[in-house]
PDB file of N, CA and C in Angstrom:
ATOM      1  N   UNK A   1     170.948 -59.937  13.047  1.00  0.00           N
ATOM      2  CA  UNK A   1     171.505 -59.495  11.788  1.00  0.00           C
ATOM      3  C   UNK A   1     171.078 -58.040  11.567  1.00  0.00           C
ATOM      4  N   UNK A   2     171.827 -57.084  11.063  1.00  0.00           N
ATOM      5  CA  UNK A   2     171.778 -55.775  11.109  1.00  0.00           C
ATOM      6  C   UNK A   2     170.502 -55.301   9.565  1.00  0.00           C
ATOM      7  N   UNK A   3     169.693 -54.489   9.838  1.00  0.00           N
ATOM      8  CA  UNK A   3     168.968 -54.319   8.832  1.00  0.00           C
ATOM      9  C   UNK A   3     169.338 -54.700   7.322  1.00  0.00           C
ATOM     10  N   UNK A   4     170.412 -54.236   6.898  1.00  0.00           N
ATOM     11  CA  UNK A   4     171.033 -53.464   5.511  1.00  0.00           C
ATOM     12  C   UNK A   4     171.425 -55.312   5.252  1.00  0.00           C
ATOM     13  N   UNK A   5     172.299 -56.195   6.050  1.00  0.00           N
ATOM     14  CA  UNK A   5     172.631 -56.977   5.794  1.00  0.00           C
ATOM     15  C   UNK A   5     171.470 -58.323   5.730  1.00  0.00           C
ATOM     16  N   UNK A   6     170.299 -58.011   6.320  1.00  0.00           N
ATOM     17  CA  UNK A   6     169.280 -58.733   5.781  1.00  0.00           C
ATOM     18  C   UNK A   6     168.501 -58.530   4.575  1.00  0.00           C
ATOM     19  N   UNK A   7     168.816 -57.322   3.749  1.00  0.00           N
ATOM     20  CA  UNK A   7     168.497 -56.676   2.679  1.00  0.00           C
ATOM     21  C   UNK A   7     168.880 -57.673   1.434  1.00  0.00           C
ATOM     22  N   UNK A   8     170.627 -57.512   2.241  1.00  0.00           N
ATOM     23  CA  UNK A   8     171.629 -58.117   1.057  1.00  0.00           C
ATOM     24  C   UNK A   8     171.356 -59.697   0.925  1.00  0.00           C
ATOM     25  N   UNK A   9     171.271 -60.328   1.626  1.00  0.00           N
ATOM     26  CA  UNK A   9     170.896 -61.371   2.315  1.00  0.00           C
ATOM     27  C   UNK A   9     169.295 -61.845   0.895  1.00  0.00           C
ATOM     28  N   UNK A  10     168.495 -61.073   1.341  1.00  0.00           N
ATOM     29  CA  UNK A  10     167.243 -61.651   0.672  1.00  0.00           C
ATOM     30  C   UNK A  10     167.635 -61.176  -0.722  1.00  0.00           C
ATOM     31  N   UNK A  11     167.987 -60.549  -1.090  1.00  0.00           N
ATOM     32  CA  UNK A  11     168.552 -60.026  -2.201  1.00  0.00           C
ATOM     33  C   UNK A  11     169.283 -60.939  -3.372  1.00  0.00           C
ATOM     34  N   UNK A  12     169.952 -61.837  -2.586  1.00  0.00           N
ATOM     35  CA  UNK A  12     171.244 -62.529  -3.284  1.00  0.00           C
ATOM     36  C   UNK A  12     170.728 -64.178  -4.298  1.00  0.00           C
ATOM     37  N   UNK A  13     171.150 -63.751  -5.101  1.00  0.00           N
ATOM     38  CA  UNK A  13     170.565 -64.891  -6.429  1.00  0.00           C
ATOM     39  C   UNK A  13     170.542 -66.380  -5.333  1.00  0.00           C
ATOM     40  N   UNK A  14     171.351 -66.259  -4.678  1.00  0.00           N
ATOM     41  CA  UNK A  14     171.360 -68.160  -3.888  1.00  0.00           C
ATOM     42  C   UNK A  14     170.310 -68.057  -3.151  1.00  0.00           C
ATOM     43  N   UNK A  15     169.864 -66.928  -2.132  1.00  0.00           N
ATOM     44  CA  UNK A  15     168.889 -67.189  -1.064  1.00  0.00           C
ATOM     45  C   UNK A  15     167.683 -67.593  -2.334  1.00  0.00           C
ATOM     46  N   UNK A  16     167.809 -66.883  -3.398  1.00  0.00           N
ATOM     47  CA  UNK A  16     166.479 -67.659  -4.188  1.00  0.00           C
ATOM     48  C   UNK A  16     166.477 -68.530  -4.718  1.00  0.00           C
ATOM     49  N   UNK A  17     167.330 -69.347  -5.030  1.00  0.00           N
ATOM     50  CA  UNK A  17     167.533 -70.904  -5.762  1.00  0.00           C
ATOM     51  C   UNK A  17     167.421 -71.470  -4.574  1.00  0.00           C
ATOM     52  N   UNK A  18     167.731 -71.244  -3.192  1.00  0.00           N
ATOM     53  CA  UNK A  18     167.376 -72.209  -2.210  1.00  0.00           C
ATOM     54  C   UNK A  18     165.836 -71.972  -1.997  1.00  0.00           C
ATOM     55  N   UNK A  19     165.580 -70.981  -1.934  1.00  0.00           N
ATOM     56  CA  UNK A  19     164.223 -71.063  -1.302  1.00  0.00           C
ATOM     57  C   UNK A  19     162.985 -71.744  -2.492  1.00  0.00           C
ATOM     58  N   UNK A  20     163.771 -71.510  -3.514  1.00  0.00           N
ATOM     59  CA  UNK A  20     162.552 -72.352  -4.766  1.00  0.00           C
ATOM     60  C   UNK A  20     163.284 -73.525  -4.394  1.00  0.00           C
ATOM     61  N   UNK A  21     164.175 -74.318  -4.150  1.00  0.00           N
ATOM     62  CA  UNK A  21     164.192 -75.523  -3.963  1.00  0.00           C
ATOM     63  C   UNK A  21     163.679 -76.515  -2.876  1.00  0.00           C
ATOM     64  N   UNK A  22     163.463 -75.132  -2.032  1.00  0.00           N
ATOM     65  CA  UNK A  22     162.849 -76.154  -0.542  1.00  0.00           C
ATOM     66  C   UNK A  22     161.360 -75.709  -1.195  1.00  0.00           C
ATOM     67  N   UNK A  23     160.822 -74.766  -1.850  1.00  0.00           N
ATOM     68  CA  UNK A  23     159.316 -75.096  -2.013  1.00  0.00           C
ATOM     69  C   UNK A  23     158.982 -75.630  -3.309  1.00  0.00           C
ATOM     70  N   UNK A  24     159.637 -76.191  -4.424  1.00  0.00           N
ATOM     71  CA  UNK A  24     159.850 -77.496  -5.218  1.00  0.00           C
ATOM     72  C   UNK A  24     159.639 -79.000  -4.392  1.00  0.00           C
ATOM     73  N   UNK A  25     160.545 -78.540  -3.623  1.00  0.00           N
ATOM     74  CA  UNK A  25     160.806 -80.365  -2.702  1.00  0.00           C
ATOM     75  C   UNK A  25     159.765 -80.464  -1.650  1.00  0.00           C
ATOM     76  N   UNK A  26     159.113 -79.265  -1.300  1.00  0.00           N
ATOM     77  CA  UNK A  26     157.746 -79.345  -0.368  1.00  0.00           C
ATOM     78  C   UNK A  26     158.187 -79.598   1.116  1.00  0.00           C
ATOM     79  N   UNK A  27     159.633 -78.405   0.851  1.00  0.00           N
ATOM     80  CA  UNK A  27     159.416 -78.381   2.171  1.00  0.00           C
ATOM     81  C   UNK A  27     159.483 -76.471   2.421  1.00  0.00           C
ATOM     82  N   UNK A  28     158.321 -75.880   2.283  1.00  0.00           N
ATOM     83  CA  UNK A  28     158.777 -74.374   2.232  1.00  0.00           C
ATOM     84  C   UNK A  28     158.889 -74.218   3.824  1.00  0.00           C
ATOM     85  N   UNK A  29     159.918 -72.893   3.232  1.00  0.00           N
ATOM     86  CA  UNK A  29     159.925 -72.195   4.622  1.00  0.00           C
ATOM     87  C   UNK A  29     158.769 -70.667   4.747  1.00  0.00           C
ATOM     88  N   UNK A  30     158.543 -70.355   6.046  1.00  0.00           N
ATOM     89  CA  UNK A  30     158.384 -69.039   6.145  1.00  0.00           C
ATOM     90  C   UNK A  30     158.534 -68.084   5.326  1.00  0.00           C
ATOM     91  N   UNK A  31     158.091 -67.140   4.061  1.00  0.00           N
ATOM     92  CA  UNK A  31     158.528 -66.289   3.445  1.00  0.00           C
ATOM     93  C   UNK A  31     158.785 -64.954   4.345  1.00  0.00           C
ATOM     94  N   UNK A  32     159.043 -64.368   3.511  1.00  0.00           N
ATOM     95  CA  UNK A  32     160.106 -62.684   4.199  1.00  0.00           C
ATOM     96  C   UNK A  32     158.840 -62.000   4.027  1.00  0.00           C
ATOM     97  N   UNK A  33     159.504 -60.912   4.584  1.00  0.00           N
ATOM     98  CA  UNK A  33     158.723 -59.857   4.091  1.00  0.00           C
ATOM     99  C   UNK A  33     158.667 -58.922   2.910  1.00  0.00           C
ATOM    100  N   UNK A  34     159.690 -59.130   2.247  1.00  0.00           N
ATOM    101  CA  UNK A  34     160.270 -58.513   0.853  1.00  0.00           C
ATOM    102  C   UNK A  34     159.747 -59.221  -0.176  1.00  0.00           C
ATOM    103  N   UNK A  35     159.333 -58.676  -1.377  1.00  0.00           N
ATOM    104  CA  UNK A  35     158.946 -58.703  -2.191  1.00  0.00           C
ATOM    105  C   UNK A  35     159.486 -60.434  -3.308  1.00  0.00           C
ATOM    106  N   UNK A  36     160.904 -60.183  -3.018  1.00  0.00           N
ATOM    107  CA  UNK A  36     161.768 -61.317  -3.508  1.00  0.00           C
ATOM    108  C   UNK A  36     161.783 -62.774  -2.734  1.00  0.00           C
ATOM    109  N   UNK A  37     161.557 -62.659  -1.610  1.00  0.00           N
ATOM    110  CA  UNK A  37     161.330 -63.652  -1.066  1.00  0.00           C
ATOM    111  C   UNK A  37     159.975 -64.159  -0.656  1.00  0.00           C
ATOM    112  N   UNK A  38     158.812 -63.614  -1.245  1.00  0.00           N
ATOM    113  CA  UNK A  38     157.660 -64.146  -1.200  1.00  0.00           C
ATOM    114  C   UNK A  38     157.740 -64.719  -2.897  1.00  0.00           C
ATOM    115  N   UNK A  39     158.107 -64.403  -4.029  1.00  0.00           N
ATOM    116  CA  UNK A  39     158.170 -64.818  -5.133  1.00  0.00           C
ATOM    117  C   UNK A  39     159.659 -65.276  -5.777  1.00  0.00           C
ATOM    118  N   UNK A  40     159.943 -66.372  -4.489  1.00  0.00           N
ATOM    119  CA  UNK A  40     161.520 -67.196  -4.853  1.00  0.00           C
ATOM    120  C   UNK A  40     161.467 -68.153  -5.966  1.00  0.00           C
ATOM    121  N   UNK A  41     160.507 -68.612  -6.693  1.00  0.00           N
ATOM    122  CA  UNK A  41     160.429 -69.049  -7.780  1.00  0.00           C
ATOM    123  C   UNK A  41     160.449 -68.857  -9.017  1.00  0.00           C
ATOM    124  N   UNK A  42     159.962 -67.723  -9.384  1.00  0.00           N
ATOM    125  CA  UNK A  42     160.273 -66.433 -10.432  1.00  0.00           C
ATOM    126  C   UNK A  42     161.313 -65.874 -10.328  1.00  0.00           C
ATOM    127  N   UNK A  43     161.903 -65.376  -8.646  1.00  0.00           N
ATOM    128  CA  UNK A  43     163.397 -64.669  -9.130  1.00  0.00           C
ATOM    129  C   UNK A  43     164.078 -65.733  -9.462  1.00  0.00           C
ATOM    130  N   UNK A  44     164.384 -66.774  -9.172  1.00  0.00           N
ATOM    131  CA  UNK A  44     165.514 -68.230  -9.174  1.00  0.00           C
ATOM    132  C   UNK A  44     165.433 -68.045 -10.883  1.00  0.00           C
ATOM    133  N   UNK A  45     164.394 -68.366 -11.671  1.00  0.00           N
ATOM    134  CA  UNK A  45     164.541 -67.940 -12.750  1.00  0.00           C
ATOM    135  C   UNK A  45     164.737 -66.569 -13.462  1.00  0.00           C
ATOM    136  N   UNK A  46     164.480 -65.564 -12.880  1.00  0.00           N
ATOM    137  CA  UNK A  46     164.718 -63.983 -13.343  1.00  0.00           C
ATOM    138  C   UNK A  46     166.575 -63.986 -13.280  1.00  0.00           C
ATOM    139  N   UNK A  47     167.037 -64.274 -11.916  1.00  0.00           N
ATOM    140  CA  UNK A  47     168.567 -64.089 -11.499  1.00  0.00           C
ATOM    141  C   UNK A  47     169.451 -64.107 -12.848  1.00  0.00           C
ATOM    142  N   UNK A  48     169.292 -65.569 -12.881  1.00  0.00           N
ATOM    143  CA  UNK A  48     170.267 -66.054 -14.369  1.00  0.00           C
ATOM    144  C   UNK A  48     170.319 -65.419 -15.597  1.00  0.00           C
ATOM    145  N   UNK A  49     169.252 -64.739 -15.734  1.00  0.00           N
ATOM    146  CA  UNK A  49     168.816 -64.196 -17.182  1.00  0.00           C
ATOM    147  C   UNK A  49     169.503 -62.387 -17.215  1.00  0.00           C
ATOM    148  N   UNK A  50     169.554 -61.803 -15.947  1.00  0.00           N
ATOM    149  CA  UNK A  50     169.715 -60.764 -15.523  1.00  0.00           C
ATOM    150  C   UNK A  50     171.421 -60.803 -15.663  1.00  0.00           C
ATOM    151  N   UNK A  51     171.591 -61.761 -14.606  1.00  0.00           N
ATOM    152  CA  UNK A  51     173.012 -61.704 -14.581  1.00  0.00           C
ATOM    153  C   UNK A  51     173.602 -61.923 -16.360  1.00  0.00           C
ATOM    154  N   UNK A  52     173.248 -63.032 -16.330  1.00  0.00           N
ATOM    155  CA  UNK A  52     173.693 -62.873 -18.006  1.00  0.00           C
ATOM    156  C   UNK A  52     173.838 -61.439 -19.101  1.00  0.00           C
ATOM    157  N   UNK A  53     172.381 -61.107 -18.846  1.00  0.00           N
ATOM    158  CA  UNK A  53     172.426 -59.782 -19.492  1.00  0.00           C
ATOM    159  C   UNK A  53     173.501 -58.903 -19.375  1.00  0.00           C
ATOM    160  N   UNK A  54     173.581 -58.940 -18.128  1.00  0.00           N
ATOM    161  CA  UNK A  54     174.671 -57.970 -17.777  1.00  0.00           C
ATOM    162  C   UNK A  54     176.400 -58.393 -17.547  1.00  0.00           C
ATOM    163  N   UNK A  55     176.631 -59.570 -17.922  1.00  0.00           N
ATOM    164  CA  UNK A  55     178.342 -60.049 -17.723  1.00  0.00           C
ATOM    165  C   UNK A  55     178.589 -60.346 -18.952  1.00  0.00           C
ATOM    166  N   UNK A  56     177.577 -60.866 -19.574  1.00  0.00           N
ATOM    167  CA  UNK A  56     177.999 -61.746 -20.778  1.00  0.00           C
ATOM    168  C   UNK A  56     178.363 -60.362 -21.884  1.00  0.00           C
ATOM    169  N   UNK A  57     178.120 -59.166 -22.117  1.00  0.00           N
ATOM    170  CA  UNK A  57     178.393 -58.278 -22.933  1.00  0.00           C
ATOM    171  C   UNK A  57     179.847 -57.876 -22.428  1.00  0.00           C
ATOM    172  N   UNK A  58     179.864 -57.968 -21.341  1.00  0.00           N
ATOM    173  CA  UNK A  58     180.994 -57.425 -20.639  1.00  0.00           C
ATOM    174  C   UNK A  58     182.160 -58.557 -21.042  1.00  0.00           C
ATOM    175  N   UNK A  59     182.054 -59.513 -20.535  1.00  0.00           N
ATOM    176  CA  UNK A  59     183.168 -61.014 -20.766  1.00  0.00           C
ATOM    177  C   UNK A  59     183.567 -60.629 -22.607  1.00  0.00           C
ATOM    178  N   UNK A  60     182.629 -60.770 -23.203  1.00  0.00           N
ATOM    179  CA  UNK A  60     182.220 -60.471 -24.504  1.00  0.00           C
ATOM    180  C   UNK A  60     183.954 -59.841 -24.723  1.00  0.00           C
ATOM    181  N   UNK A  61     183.557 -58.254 -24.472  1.00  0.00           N
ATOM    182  CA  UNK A  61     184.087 -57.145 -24.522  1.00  0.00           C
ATOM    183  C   UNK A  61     185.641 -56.942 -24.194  1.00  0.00           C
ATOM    184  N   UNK A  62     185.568 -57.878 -22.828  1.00  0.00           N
ATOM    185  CA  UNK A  62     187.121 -57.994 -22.378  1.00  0.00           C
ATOM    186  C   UNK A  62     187.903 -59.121 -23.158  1.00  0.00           C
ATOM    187  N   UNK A  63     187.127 -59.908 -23.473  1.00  0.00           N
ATOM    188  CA  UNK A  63     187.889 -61.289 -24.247  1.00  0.00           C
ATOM    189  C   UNK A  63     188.580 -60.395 -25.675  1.00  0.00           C
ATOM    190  N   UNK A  64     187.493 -59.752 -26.480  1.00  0.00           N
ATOM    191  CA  UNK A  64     187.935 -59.217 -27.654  1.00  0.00           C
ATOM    192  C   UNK A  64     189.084 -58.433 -27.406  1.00  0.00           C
ATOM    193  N   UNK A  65     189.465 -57.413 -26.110  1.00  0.00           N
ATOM    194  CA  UNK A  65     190.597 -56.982 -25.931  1.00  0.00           C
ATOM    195  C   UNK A  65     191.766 -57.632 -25.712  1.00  0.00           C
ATOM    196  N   UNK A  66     191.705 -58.812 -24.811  1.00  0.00           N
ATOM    197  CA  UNK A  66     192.890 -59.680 -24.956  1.00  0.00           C
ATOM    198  C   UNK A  66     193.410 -60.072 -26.161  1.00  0.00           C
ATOM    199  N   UNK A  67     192.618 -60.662 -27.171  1.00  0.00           N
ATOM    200  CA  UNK A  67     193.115 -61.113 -28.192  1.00  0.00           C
ATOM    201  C   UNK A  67     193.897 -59.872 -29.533  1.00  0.00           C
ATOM    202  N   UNK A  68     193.343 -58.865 -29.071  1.00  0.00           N
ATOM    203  CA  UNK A  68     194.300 -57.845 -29.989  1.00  0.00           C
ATOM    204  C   UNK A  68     195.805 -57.854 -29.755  1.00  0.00           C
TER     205      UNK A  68
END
């Protein structure tokens, strides 16, 4: 796998809901070397809250334009 795309890879809200779920269920894997994937339990919860922050003003915003 090419550098940049293992970036994106550890990066991505799912690789961290899986990886807190295999070390919930006790079965961890190997952590990364990145910052996010040694603390997949905190981002799994950080992700949702983030993303929210940032769509839900937006959805918000576009809904109010449709309805004009």
């Amino acid at each position: 796998m090419p550098d940049w795309l293992g970036w994106v890879a550890a990066w991505n809200p799912i690789s961290s809901r899986a990886a807190a779920a295999r070390e919930l269920f006790g079965t961890p894997v190997g952590g990364g070397d990145s910052w996010v994937e040694q603390h997949a339990l905190l981002m799994a919860g950080v992700w949702p809250v983030v993303l929210t922050a940032i769509f839900l003003p937006l959805a918000v915003r576009r809904f109010q334009r449709l309805s004009r």
